[in-house]
C-alpha atoms as a PDB file:
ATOM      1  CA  UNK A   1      14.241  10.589  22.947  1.00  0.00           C
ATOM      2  CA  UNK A   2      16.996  12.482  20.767  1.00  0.00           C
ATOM      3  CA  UNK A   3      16.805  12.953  17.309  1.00  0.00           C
ATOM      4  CA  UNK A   4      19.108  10.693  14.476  1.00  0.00           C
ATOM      5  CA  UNK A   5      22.520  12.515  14.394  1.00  0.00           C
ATOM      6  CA  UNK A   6      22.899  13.724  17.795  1.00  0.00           C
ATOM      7  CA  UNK A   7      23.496  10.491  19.744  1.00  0.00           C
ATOM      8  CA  UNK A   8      21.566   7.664  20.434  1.00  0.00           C
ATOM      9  CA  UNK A   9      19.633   7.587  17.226  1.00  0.00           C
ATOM     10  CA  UNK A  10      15.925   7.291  16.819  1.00  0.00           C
ATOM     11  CA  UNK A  11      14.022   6.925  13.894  1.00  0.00           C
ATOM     12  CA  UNK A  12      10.519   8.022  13.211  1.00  0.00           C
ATOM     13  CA  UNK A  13       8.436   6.329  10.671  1.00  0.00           C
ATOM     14  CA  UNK A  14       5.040   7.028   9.796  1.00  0.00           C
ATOM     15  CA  UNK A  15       3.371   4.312   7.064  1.00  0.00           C
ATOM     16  CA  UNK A  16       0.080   3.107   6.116  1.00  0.00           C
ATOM     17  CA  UNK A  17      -1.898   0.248   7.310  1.00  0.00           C
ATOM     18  CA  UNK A  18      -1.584  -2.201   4.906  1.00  0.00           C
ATOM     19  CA  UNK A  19       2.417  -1.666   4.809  1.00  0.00           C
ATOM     20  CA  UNK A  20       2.254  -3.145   8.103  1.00  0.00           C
ATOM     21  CA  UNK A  21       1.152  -6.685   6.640  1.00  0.00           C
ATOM     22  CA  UNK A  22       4.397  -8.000   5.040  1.00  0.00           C
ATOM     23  CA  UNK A  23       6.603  -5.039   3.726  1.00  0.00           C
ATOM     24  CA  UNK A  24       7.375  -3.207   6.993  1.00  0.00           C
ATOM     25  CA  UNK A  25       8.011  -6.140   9.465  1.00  0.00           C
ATOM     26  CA  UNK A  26      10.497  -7.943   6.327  1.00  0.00           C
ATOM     27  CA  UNK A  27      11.992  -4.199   6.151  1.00  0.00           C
ATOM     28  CA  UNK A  28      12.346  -3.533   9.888  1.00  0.00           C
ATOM     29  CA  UNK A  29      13.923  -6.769  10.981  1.00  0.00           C
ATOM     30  CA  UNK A  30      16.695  -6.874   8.262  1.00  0.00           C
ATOM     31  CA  UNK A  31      17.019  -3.246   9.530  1.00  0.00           C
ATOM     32  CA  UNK A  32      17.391  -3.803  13.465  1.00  0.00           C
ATOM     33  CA  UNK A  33      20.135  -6.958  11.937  1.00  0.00           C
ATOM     34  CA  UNK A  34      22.459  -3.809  10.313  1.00  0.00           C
ATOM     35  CA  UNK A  35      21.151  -1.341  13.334  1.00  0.00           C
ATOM     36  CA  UNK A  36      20.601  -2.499  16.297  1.00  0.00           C
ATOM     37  CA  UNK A  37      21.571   0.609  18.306  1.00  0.00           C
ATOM     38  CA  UNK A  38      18.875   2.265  15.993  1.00  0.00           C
ATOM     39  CA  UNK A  39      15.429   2.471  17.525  1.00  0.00           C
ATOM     40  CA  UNK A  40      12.717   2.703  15.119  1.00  0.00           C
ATOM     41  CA  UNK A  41       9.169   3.991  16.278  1.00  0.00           C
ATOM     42  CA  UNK A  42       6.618   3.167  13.619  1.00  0.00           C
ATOM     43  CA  UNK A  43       3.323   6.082  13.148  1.00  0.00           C
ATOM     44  CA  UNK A  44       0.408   5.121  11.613  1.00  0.00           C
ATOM     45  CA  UNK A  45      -0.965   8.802  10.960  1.00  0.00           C
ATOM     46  CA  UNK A  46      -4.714   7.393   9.183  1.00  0.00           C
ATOM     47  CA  UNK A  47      -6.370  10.175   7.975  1.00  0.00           C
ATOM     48  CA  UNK A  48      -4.907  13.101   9.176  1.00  0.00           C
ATOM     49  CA  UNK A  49      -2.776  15.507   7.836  1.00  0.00           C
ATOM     50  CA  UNK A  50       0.220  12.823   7.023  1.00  0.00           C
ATOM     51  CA  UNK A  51       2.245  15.595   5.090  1.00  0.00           C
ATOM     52  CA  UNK A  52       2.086  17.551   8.209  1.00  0.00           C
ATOM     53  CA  UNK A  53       3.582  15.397  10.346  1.00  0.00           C
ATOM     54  CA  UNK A  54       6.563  15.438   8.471  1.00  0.00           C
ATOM     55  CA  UNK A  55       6.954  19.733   7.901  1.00  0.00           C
ATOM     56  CA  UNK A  56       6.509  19.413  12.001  1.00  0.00           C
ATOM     57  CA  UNK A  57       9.033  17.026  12.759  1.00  0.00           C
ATOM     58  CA  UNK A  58       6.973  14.445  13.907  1.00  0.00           C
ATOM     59  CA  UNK A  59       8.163  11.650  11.843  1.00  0.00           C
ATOM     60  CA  UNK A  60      11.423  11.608   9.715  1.00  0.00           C
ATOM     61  CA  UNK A  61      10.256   9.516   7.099  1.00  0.00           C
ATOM     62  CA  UNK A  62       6.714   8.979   5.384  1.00  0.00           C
ATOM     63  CA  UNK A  63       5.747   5.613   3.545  1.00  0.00           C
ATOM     64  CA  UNK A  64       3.191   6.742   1.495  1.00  0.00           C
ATOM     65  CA  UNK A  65       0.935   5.407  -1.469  1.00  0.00           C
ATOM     66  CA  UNK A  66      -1.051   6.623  -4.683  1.00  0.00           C
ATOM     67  CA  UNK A  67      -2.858   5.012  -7.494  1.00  0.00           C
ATOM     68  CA  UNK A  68      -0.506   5.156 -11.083  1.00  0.00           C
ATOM     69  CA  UNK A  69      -3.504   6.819 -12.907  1.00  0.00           C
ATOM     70  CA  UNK A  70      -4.543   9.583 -10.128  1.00  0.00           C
ATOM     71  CA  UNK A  71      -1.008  10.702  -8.443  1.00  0.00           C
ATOM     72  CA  UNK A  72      -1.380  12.465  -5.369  1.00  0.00           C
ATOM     73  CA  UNK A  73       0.196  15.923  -5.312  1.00  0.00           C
ATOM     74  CA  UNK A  74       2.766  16.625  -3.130  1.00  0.00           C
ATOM     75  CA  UNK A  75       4.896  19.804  -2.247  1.00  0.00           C
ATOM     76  CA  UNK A  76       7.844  19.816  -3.748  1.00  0.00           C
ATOM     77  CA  UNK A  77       9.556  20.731  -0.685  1.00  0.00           C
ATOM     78  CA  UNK A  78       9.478  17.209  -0.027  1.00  0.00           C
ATOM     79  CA  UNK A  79      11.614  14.747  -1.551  1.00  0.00           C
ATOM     80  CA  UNK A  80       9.571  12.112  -2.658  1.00  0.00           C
ATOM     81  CA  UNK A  81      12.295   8.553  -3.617  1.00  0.00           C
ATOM     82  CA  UNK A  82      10.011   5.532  -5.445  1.00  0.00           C
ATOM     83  CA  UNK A  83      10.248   2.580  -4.114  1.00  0.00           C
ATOM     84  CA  UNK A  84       7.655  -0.224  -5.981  1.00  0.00           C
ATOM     85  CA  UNK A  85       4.903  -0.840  -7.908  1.00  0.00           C
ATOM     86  CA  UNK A  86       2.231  -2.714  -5.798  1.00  0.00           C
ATOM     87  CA  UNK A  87      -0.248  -4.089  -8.459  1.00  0.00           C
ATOM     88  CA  UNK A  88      -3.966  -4.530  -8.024  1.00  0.00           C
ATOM     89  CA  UNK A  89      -4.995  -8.101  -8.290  1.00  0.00           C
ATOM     90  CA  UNK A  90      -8.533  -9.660  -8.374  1.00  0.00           C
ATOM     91  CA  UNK A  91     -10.137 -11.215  -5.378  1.00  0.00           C
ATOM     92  CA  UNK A  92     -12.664 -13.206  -5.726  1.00  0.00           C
ATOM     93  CA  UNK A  93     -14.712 -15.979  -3.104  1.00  0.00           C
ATOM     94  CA  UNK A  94     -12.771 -19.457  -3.586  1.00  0.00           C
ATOM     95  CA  UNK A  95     -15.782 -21.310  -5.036  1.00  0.00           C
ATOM     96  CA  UNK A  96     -16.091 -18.881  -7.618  1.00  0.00           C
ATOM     97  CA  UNK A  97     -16.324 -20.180 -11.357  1.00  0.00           C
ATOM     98  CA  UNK A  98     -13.308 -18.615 -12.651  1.00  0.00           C
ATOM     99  CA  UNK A  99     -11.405 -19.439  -9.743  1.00  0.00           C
ATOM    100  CA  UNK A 100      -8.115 -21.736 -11.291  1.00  0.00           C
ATOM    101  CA  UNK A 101      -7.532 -19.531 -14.063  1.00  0.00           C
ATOM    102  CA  UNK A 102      -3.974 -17.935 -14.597  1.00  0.00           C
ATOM    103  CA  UNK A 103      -5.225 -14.704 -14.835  1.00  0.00           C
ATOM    104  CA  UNK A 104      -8.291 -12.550 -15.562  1.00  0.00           C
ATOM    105  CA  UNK A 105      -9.481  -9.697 -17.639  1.00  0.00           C
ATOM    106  CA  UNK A 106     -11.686  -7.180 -15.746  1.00  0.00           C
ATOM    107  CA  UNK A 107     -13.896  -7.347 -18.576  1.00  0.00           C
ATOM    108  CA  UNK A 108     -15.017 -10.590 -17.714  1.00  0.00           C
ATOM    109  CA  UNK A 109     -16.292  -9.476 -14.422  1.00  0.00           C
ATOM    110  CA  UNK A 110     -18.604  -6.992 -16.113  1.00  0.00           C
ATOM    111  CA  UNK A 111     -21.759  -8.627 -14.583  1.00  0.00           C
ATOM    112  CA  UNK A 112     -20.401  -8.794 -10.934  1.00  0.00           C
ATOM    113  CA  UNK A 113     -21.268  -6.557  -7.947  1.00  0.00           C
ATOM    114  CA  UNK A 114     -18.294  -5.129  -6.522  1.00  0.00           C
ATOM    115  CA  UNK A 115     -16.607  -4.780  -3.195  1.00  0.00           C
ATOM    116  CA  UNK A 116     -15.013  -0.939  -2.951  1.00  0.00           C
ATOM    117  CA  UNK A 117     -12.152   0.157  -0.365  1.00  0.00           C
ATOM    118  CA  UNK A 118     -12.855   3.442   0.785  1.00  0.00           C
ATOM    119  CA  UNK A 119     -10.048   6.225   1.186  1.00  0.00           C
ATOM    120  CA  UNK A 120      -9.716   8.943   3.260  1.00  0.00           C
ATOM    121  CA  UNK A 121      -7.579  11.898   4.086  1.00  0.00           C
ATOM    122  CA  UNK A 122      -5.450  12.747   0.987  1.00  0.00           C
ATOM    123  CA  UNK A 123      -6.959   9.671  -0.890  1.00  0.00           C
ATOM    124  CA  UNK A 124      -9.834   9.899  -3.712  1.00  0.00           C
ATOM    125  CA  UNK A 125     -12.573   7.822  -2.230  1.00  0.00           C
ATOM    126  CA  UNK A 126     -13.770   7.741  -6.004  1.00  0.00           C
ATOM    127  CA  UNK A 127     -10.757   6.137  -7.235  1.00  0.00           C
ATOM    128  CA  UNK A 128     -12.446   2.465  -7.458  1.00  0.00           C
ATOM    129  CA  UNK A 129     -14.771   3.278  -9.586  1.00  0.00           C
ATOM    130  CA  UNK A 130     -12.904   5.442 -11.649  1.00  0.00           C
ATOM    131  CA  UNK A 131     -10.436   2.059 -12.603  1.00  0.00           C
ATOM    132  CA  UNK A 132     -13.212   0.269 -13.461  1.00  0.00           C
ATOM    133  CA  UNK A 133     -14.776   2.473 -15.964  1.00  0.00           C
ATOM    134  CA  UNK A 134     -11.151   3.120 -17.451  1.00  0.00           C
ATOM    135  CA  UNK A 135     -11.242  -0.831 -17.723  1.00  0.00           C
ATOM    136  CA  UNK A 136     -14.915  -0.468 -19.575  1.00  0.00           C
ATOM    137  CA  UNK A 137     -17.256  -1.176 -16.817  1.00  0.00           C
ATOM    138  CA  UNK A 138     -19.887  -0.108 -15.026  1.00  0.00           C
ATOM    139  CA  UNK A 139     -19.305  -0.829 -11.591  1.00  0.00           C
ATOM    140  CA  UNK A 140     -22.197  -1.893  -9.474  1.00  0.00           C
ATOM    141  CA  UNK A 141     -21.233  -1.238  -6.079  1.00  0.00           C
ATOM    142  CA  UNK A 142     -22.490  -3.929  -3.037  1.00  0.00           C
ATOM    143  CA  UNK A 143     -20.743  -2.783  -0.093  1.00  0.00           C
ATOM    144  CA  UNK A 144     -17.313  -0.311   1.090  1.00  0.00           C
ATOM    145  CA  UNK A 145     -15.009  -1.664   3.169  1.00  0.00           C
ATOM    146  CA  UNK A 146     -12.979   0.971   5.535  1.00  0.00           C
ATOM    147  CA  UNK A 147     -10.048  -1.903   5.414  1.00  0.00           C
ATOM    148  CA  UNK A 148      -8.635  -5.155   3.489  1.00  0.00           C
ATOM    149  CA  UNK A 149      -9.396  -7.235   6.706  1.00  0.00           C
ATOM    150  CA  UNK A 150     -13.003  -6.516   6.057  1.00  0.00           C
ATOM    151  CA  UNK A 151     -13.199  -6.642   2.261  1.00  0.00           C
ATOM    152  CA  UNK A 152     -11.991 -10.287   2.111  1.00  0.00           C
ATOM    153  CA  UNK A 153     -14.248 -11.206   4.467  1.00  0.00           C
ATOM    154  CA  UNK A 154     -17.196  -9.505   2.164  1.00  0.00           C
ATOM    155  CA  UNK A 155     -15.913 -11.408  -0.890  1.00  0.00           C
ATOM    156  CA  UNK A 156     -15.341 -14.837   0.989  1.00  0.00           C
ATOM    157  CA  UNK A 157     -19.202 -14.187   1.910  1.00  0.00           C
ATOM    158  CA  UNK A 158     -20.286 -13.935  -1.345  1.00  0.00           C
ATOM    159  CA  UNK A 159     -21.343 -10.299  -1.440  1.00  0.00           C
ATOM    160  CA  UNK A 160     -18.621  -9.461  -4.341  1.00  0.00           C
ATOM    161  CA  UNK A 161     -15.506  -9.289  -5.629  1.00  0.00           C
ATOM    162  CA  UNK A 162     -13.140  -6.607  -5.563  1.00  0.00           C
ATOM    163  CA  UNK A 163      -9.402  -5.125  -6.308  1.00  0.00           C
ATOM    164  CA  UNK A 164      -6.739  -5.032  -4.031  1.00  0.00           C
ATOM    165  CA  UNK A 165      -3.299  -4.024  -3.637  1.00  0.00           C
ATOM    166  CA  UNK A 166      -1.400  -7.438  -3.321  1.00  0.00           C
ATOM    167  CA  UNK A 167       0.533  -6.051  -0.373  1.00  0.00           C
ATOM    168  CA  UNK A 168      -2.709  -5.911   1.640  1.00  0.00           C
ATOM    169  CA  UNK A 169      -3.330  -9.881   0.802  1.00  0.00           C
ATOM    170  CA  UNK A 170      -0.247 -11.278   0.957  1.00  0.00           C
ATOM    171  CA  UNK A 171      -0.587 -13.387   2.777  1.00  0.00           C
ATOM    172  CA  UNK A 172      -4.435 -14.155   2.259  1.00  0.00           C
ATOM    173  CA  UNK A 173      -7.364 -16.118   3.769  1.00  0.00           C
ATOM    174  CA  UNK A 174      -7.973 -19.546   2.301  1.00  0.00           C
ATOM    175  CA  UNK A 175     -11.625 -18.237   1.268  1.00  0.00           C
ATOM    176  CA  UNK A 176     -10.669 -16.427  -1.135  1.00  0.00           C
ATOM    177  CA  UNK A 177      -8.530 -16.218  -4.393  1.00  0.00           C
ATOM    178  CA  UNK A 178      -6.865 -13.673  -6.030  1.00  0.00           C
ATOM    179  CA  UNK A 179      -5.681 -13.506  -9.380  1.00  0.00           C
ATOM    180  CA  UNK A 180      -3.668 -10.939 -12.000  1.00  0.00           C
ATOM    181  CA  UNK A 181      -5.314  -8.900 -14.074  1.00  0.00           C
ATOM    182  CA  UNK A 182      -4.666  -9.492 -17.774  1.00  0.00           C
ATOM    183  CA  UNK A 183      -5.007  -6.080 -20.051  1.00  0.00           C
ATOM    184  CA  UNK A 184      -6.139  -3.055 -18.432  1.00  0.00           C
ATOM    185  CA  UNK A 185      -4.002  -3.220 -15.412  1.00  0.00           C
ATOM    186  CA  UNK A 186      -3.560  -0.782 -12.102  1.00  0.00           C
ATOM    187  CA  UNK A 187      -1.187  -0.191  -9.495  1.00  0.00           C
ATOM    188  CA  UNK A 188      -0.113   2.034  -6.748  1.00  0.00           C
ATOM    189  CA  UNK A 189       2.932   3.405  -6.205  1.00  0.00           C
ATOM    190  CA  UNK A 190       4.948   3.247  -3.200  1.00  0.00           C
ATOM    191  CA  UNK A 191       6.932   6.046  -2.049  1.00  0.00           C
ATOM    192  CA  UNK A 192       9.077   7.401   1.028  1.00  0.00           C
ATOM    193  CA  UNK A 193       8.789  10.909   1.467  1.00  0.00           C
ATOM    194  CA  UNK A 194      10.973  13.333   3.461  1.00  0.00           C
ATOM    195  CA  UNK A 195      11.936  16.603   4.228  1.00  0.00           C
ATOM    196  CA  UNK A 196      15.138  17.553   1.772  1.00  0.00           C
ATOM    197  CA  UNK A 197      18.661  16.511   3.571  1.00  0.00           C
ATOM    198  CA  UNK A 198      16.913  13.423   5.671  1.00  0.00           C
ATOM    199  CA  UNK A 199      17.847  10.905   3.528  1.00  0.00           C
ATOM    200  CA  UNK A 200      21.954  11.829   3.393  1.00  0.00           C
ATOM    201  CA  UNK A 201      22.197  10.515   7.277  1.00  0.00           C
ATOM    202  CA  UNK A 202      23.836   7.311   6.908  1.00  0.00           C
ATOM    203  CA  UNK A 203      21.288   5.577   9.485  1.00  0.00           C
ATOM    204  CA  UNK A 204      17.874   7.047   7.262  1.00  0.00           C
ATOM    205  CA  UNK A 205      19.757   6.226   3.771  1.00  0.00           C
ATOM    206  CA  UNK A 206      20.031   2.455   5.130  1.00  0.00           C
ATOM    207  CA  UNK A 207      16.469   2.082   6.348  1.00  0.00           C
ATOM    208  CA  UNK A 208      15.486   3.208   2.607  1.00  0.00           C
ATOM    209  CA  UNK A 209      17.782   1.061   1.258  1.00  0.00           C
ATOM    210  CA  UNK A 210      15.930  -1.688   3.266  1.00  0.00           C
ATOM    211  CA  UNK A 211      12.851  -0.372   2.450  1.00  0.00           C
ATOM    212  CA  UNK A 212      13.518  -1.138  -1.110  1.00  0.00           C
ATOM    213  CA  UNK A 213      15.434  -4.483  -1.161  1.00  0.00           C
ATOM    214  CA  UNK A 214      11.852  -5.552   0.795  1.00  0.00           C
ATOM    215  CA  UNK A 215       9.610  -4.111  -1.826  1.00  0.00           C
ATOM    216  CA  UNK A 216      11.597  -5.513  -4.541  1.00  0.00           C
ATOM    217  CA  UNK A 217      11.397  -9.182  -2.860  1.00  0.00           C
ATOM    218  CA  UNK A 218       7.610  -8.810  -2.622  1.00  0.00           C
ATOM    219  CA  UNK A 219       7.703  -7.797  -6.233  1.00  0.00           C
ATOM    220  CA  UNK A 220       9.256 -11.302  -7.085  1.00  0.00           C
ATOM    221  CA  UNK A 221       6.838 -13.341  -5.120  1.00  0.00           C
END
């Protein structure tokens, strides 16, 4: 396979897991409409070194996330372009008692026992707990989930509730609910990172482009 820019053009695109539930398939169709003589081959690097990919030429692109309140460093040899805010929302189980409200303060969940997503790699794995306590509470901690599949599944049980990217439940089971927050609010922060110079081929610049338009049409739903 030859690299973008000398020929046939291939595109390498590493992203993480839950990018793969709505943003990435809206993004890469409108993309192989505009390119279709561009192949893209999505990487899902997990928990490895994902910045290291990218210095060895593995991927050309990186989709990559961190919290608002806890940024995750990166070398500035990369070139780091924003691309949305992905807001936490509440989940709860649908027969919950404050399930039909418009929104919810995380205050009023003080009393609940609580459904974590675990990180790893370049991710704090303490970063749940850390937005609850900057919301006021105490969190009491039932279960961790390695992924959103299985932390839906733990609040449609009954075990908890939890916070979740909306990306990663949208769309969701019909089990459970999710709701805004209201006040103290979190998000991540989506980004594509690259190597300096990537993102000036006209065939990269387009799939970022894309990449945006997409994230900005899940920010209206």
């Amino acid at each position: 396979m030859r690299h973008y820019g000398v020929g046939t053009e291939e595109i390498r695109l590493g992203a993480f897991a839950s990018a793969g539930v709505e943003l990435l398939p809206q993004a890469l169709r409108g993309y192989a409409r505009r390119h279709p003589e561009v192949h893209v081959e999505l990487r899902w690097p997990g928990t490895g070194d994902v910045l290291g990919l990218l210095r060895d030429g593995d991927v050309h692109l990186m989709l990559m996330w961190d919290y608002d309140f806890d940024p995750l460093p990166v070398d500035p040899i990369f070139t780091q372009i924003h691309l949305q805010y992905d807001p936490l929302v509440v989940i709860l189980p649908a027969d919950h008692a404050l399930v039909g409200r418009a929104d919810i303060a995380l205050t009023e969940l003080a009393n609940e026992r609580w459904i974590a997503r675990s990180h790893r790699g370049p991710y704090d794995n303490t970063a749940f707990e850390k937005m609850l306590r900057m919301a006021g509470l105490e969190p009491d901690i039932a279960f961790r989930a390695d992924d959103y599949h299985s932390l839906q599944g733990l609040v449609a049980a009954g075990f908890g509730v939890s916070l979740a990217p909306l990306l990663s439940v949208t769309p969701h089971r019909p089990d459970i609910a999710v709701l805004p927050t209201r006040g103290t609010s979190f998000a991540r922060r989506i980004t594509v990172v690259t190597l300096p110079g990537t993102e000036r081929y006209e065939t990269v610049k387009d799939l970022i482009d894309i990449l945006r338009e997409s994230s900005e049409g899940e920010d209206r739903k």
